[in-house]
C-alpha atoms as a PDB file:
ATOM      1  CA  UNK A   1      85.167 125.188 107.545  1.00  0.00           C
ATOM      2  CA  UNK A   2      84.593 122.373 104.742  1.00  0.00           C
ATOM      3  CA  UNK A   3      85.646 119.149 105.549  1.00  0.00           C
ATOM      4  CA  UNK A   4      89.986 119.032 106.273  1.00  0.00           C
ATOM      5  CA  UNK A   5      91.457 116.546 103.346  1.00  0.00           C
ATOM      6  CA  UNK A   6      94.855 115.062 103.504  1.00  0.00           C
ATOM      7  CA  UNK A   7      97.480 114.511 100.388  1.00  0.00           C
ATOM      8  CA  UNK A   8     100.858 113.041 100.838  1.00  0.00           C
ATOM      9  CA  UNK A   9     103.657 115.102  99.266  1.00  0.00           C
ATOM     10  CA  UNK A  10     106.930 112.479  98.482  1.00  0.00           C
ATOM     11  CA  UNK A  11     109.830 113.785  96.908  1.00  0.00           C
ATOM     12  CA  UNK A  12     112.106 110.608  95.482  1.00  0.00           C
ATOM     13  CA  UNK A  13     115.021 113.232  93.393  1.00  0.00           C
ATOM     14  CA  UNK A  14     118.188 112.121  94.897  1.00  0.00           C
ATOM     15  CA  UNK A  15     120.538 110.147  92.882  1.00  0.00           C
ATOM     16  CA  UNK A  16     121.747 107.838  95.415  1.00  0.00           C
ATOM     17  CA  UNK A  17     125.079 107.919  95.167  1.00  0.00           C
ATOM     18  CA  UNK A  18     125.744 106.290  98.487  1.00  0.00           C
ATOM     19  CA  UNK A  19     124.209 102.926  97.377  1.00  0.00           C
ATOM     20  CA  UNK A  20     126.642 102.029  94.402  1.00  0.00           C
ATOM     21  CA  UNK A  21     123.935 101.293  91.971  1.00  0.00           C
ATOM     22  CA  UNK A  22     123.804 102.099  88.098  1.00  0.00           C
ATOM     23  CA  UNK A  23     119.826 102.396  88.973  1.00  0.00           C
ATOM     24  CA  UNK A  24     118.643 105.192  91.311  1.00  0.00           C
ATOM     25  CA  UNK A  25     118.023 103.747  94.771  1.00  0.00           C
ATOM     26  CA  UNK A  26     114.501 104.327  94.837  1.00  0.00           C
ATOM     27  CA  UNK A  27     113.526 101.572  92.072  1.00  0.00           C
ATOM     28  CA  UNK A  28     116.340  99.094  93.695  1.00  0.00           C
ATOM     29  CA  UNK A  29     114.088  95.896  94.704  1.00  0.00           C
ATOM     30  CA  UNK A  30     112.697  95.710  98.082  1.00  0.00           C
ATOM     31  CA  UNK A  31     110.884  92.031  98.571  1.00  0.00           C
ATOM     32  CA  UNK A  32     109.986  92.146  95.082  1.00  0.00           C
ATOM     33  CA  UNK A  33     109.023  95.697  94.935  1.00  0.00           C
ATOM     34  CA  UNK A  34     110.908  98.945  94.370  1.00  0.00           C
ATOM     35  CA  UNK A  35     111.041 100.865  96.944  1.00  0.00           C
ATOM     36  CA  UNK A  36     109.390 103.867  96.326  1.00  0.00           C
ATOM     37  CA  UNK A  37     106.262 101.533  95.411  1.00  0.00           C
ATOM     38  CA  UNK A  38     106.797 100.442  98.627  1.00  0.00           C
ATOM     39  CA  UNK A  39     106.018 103.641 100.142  1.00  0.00           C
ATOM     40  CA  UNK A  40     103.566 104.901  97.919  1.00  0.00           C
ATOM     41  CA  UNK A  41     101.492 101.319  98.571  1.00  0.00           C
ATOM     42  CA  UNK A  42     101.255 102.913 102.227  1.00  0.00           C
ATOM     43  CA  UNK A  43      99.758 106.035 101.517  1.00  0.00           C
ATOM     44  CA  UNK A  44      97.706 104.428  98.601  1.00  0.00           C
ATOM     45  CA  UNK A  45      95.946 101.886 100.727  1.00  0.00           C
ATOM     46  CA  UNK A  46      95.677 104.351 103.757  1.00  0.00           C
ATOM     47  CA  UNK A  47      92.102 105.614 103.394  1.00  0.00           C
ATOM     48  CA  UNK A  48      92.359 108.875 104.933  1.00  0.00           C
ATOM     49  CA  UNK A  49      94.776 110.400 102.402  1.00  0.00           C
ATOM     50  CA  UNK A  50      92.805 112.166  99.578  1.00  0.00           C
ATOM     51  CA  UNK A  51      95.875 111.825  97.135  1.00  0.00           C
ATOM     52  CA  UNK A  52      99.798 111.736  96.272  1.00  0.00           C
ATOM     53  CA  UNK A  53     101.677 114.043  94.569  1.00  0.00           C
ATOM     54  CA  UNK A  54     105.080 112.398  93.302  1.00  0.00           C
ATOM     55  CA  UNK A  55     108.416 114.483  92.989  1.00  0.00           C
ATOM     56  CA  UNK A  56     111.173 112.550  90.589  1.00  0.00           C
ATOM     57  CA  UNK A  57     113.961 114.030  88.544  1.00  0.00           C
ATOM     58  CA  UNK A  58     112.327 115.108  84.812  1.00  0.00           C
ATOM     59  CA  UNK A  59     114.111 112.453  83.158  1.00  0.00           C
ATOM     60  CA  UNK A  60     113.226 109.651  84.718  1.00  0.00           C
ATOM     61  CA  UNK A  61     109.180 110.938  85.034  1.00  0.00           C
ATOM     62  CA  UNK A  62     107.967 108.943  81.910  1.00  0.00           C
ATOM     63  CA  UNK A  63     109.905 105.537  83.756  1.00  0.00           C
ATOM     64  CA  UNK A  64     108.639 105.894  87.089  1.00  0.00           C
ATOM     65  CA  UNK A  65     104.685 106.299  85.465  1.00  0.00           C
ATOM     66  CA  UNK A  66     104.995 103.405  83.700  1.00  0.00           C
ATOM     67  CA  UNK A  67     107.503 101.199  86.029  1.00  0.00           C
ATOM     68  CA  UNK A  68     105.936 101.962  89.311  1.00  0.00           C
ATOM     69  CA  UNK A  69     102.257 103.939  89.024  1.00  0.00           C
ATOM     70  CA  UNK A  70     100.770 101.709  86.285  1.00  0.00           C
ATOM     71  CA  UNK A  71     102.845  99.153  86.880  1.00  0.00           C
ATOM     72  CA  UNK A  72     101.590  98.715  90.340  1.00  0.00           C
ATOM     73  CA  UNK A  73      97.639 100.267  89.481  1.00  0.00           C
ATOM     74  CA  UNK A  74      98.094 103.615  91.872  1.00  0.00           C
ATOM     75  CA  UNK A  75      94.574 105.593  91.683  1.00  0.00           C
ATOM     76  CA  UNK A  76      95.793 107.613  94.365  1.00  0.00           C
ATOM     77  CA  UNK A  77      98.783 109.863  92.128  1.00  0.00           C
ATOM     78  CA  UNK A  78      97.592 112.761  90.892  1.00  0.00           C
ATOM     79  CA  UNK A  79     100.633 114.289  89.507  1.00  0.00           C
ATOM     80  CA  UNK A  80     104.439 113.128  89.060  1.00  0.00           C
ATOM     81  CA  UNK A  81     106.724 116.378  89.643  1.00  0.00           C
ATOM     82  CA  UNK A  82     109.695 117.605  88.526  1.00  0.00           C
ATOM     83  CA  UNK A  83     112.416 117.197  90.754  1.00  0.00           C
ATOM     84  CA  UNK A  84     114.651 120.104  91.718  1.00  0.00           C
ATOM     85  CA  UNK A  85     118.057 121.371  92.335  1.00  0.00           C
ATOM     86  CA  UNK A  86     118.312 120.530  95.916  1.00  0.00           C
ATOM     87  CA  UNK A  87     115.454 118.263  98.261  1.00  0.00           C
ATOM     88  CA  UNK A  88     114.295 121.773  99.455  1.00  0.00           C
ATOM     89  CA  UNK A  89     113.605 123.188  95.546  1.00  0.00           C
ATOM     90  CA  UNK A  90     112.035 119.379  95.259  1.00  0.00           C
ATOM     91  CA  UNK A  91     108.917 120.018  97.611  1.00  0.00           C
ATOM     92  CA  UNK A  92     108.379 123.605  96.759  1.00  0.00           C
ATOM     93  CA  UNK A  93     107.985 122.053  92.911  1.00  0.00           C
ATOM     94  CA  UNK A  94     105.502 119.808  94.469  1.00  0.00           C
ATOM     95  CA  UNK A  95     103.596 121.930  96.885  1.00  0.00           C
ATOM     96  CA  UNK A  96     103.164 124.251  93.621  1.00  0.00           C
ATOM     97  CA  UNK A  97     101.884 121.658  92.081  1.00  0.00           C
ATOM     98  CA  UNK A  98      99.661 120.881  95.216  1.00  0.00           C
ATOM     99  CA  UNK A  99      98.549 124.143  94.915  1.00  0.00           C
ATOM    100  CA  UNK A 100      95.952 123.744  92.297  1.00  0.00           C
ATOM    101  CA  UNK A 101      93.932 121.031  95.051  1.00  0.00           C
ATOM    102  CA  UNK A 102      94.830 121.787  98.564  1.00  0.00           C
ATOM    103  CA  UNK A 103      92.914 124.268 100.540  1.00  0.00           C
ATOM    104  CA  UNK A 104      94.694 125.996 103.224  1.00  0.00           C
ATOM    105  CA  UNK A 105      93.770 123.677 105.641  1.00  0.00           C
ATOM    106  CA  UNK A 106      94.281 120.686 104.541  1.00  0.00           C
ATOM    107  CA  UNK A 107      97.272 118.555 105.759  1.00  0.00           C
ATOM    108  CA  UNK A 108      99.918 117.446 103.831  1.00  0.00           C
ATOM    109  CA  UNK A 109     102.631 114.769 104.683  1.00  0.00           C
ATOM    110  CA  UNK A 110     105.787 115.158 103.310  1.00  0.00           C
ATOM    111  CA  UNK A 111     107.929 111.735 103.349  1.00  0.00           C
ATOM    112  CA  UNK A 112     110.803 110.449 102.061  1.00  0.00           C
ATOM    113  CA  UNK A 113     110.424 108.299  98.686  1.00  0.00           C
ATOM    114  CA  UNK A 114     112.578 105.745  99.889  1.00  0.00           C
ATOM    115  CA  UNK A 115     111.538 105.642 103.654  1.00  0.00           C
ATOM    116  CA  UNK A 116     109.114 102.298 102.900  1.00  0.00           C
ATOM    117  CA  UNK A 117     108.570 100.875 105.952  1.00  0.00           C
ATOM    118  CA  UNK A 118     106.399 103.893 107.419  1.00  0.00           C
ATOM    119  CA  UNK A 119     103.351 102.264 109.580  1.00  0.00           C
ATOM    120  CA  UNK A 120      99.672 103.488 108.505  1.00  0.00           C
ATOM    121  CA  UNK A 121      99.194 104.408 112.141  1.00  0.00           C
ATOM    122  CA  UNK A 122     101.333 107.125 112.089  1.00  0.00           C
ATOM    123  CA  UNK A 123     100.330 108.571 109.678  1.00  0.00           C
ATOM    124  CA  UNK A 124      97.088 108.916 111.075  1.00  0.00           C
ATOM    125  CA  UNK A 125      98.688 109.952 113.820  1.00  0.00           C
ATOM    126  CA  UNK A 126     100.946 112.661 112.035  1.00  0.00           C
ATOM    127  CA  UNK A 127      97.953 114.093 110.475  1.00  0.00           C
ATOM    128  CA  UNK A 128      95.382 114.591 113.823  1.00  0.00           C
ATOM    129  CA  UNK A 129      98.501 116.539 115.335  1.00  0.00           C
ATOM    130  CA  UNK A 130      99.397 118.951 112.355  1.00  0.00           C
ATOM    131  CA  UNK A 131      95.805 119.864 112.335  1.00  0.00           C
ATOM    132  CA  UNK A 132      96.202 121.083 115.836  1.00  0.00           C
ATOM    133  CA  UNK A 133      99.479 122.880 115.519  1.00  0.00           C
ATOM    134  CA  UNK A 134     101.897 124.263 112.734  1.00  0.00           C
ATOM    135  CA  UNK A 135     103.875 120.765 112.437  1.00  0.00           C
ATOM    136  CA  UNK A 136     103.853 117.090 113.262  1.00  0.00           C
ATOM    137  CA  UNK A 137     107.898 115.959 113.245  1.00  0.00           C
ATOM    138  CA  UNK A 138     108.142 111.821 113.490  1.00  0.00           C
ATOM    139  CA  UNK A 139     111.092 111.492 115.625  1.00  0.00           C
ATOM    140  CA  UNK A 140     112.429 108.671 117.571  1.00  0.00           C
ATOM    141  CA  UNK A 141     114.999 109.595 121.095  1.00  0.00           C
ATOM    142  CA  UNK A 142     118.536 108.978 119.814  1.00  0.00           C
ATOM    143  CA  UNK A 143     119.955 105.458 121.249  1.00  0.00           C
ATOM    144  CA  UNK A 144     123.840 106.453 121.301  1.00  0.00           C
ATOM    145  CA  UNK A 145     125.632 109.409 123.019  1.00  0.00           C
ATOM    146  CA  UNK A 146     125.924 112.554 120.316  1.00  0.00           C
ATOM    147  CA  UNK A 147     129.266 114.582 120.279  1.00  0.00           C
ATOM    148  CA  UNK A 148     129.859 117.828 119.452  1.00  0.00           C
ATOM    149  CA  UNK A 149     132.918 117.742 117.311  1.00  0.00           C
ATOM    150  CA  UNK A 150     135.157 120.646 115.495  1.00  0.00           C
ATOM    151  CA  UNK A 151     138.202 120.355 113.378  1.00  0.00           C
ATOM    152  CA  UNK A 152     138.332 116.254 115.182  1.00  0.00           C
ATOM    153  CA  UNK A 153     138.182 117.786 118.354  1.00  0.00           C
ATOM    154  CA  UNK A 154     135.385 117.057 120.927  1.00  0.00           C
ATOM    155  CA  UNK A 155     133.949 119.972 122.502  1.00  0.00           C
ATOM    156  CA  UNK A 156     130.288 119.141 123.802  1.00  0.00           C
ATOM    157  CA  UNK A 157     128.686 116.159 124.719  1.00  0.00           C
ATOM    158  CA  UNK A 158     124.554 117.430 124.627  1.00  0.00           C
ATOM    159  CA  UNK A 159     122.060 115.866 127.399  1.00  0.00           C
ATOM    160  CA  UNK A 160     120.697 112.101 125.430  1.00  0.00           C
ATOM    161  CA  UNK A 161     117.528 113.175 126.870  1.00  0.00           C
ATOM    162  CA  UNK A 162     116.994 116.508 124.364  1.00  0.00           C
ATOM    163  CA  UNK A 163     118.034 114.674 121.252  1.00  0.00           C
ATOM    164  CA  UNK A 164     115.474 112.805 118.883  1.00  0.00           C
ATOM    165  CA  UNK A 165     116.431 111.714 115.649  1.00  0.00           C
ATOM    166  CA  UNK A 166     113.789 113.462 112.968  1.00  0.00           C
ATOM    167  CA  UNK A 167     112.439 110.940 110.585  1.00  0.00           C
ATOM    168  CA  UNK A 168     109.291 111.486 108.330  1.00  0.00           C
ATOM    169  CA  UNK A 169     106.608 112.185 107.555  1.00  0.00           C
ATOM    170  CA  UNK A 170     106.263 115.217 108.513  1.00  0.00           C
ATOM    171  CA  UNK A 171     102.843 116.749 108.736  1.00  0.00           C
ATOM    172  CA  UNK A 172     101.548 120.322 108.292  1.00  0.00           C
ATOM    173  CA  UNK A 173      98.717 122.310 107.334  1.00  0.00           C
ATOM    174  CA  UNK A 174      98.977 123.506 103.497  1.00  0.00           C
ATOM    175  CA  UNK A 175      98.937 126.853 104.132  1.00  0.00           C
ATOM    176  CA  UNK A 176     101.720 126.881 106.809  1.00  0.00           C
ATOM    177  CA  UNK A 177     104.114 124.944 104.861  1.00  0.00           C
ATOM    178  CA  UNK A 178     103.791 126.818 101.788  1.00  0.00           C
ATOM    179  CA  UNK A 179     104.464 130.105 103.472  1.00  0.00           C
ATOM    180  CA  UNK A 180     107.568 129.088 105.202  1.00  0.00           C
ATOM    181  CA  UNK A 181     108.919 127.141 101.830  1.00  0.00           C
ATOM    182  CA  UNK A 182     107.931 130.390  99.893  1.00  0.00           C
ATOM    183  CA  UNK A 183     109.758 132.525 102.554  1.00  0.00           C
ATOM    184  CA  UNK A 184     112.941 130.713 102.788  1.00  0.00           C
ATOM    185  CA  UNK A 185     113.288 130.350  99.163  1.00  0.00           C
ATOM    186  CA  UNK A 186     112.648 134.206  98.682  1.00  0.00           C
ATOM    187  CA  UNK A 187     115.255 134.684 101.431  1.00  0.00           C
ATOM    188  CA  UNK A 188     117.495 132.307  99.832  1.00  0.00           C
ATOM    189  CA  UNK A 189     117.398 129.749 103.108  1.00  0.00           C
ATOM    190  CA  UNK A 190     118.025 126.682 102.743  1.00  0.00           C
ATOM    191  CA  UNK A 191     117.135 124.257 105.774  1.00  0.00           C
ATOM    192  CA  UNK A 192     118.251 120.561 107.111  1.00  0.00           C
ATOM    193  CA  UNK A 193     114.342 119.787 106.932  1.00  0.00           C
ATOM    194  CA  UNK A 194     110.974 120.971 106.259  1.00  0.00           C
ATOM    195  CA  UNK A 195     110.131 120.836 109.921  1.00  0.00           C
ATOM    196  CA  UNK A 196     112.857 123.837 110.083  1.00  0.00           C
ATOM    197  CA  UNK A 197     111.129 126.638 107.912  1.00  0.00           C
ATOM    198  CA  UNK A 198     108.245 126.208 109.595  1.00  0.00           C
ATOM    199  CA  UNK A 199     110.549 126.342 113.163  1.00  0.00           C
ATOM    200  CA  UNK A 200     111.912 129.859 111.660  1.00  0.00           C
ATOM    201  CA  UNK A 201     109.033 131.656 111.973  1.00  0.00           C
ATOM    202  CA  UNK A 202     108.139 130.841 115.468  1.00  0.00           C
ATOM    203  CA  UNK A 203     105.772 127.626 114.148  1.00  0.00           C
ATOM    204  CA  UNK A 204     105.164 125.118 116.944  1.00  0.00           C
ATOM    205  CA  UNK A 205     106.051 122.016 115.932  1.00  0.00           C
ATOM    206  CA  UNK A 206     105.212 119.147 118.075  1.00  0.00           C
ATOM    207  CA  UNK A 207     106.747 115.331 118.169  1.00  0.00           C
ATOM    208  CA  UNK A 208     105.097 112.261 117.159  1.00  0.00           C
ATOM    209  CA  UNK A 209     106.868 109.496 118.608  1.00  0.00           C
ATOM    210  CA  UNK A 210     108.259 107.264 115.586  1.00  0.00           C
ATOM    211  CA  UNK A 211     109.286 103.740 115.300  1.00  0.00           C
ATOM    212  CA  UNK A 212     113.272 102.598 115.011  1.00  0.00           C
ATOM    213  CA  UNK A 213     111.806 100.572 111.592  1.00  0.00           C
ATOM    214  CA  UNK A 214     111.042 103.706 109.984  1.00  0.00           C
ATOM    215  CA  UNK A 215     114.480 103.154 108.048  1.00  0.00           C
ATOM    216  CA  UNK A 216     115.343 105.530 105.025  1.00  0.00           C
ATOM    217  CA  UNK A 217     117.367 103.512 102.660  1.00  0.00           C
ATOM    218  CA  UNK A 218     120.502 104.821 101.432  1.00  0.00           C
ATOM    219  CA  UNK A 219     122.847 102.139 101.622  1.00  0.00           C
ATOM    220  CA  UNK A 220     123.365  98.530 100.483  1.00  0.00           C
ATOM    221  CA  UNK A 221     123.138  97.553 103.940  1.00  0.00           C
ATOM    222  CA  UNK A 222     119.538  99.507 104.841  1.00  0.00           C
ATOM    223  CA  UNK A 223     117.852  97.098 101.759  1.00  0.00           C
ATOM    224  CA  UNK A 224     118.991  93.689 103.885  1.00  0.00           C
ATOM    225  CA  UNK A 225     117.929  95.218 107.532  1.00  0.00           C
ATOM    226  CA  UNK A 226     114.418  96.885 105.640  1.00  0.00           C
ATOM    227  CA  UNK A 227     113.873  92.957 104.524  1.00  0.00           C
ATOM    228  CA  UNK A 228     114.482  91.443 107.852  1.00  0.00           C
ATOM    229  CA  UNK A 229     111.709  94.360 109.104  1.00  0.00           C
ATOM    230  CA  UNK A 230     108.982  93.170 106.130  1.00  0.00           C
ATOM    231  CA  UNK A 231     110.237  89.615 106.837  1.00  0.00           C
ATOM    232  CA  UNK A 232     109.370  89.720 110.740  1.00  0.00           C
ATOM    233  CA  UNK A 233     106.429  91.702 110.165  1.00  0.00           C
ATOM    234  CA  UNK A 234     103.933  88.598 109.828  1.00  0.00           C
ATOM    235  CA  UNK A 235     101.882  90.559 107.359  1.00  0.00           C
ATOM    236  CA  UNK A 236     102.613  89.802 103.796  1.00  0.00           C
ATOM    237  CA  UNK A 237     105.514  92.230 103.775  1.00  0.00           C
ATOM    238  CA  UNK A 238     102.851  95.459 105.430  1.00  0.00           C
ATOM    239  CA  UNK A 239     103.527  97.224 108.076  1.00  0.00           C
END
């Protein structure tokens, strides 16, 4: 087998609705940066990962290139995507576009454009386990007690101890996440995460404990608590 490489998938497409901004959330200023530079600045400076392929809605394509990969000097992107319909049409565009460089082994991490705070660690750590196994989920245990509710009505209360809260990235080897994304879209499924297609066709998927900073921002609020994180984090604003 030729040596495994690693790419980092990271679809930024959503419109951000829930943060009240003219501006999609993902260029919205985090400590002087937007936010998806933010992220990509992880995987950029992370020297295991081979390369990034971005995923932004068509229109804005030609203002994210010049506003956030040249603005900021990013070697690493090899391709900015087309968004799609829904987050799910979003990374099949993108591991099409992968496609053309990734060899069936090889690991991608998929990760949420405006989930900056991600530590380098883990994603080392994401990667060694999806090498082993269909899927690497980042997941933290849930803090608070989860109902089950229907129609306002209570009707479970599931064991704390079972629940983890899925975050990202979340790692697999090409060729397994391209089959189950090709699969569910011929079969017209369309899944909570990635982590699920792969859990549909009997993929183990194994947990990689995450870290409570690992914030996706998608409110007003999540921008002040991700710049008390960068602000405590004693290291220039890296994790």
């Amino acid at each position: 087998m030729t040596h495994s490489r690693s790419f980092a998938l990271i679809p930024a497409a959503g419109m951000g609705k829930r943060m009240g901004a003219s501006i999609n959330k993902q260029y919205l200023q985090l400590a002087g940066m937007p936010i998806v530079a933010r992220t990509i600045s992880v995987f950029e400076d992370a020297p295991f990962i081979d390369g990034i392929f971005l995923v932004i809605p068509a229109d804005e394509i030609p203002y994210c290139r010049e506003h956030v990969v040249e603005a900021h000097g990013f070697r690493k992107v090899l391709e900015i995507v087309p968004g799609g319909r829904e987050r799910q049409n979003s990374v099949m565009n993108g591991l099409r576009a992968l496609q053309r460089q990734a060899e069936e082994h090889d690991v991608v991490l998929i990760h949420d454009g405006v989930r900056p705070l991600i530590s380098r660690e883990l994603l080392r750590e994401s990667i060694g386990v999806a090498r082993g196994c269909d899927g690497a989920l980042v997941a933290v245990p849930v803090k608070d007690t989860i109902k089950t509710v229907r129609d306002g009505l209570v009707i479970d209360t599931p064991d704390r101890d079972t629940l983890w809260q899925a975050q990202t990235p979340q790692g697999f080897r090409f060729g397994v996440i391209f089959a189950a994304h090709r699969a569910a879209e011929q079969e017209g499924f369309m899944g909570t995460d990635d982590a699920s297609l792969v859990e549909r066709r009997g993929g183990e998927v194994r947990i990689v404990r995450g870290d409570y900073r690992n914030i996706k921002i998608t409110t007003p609020e999540d921008i002040v608590l991700a710049e008390a994180f960068l602000a405590g984090s004693g290291q220039n604003g890296v994790l």
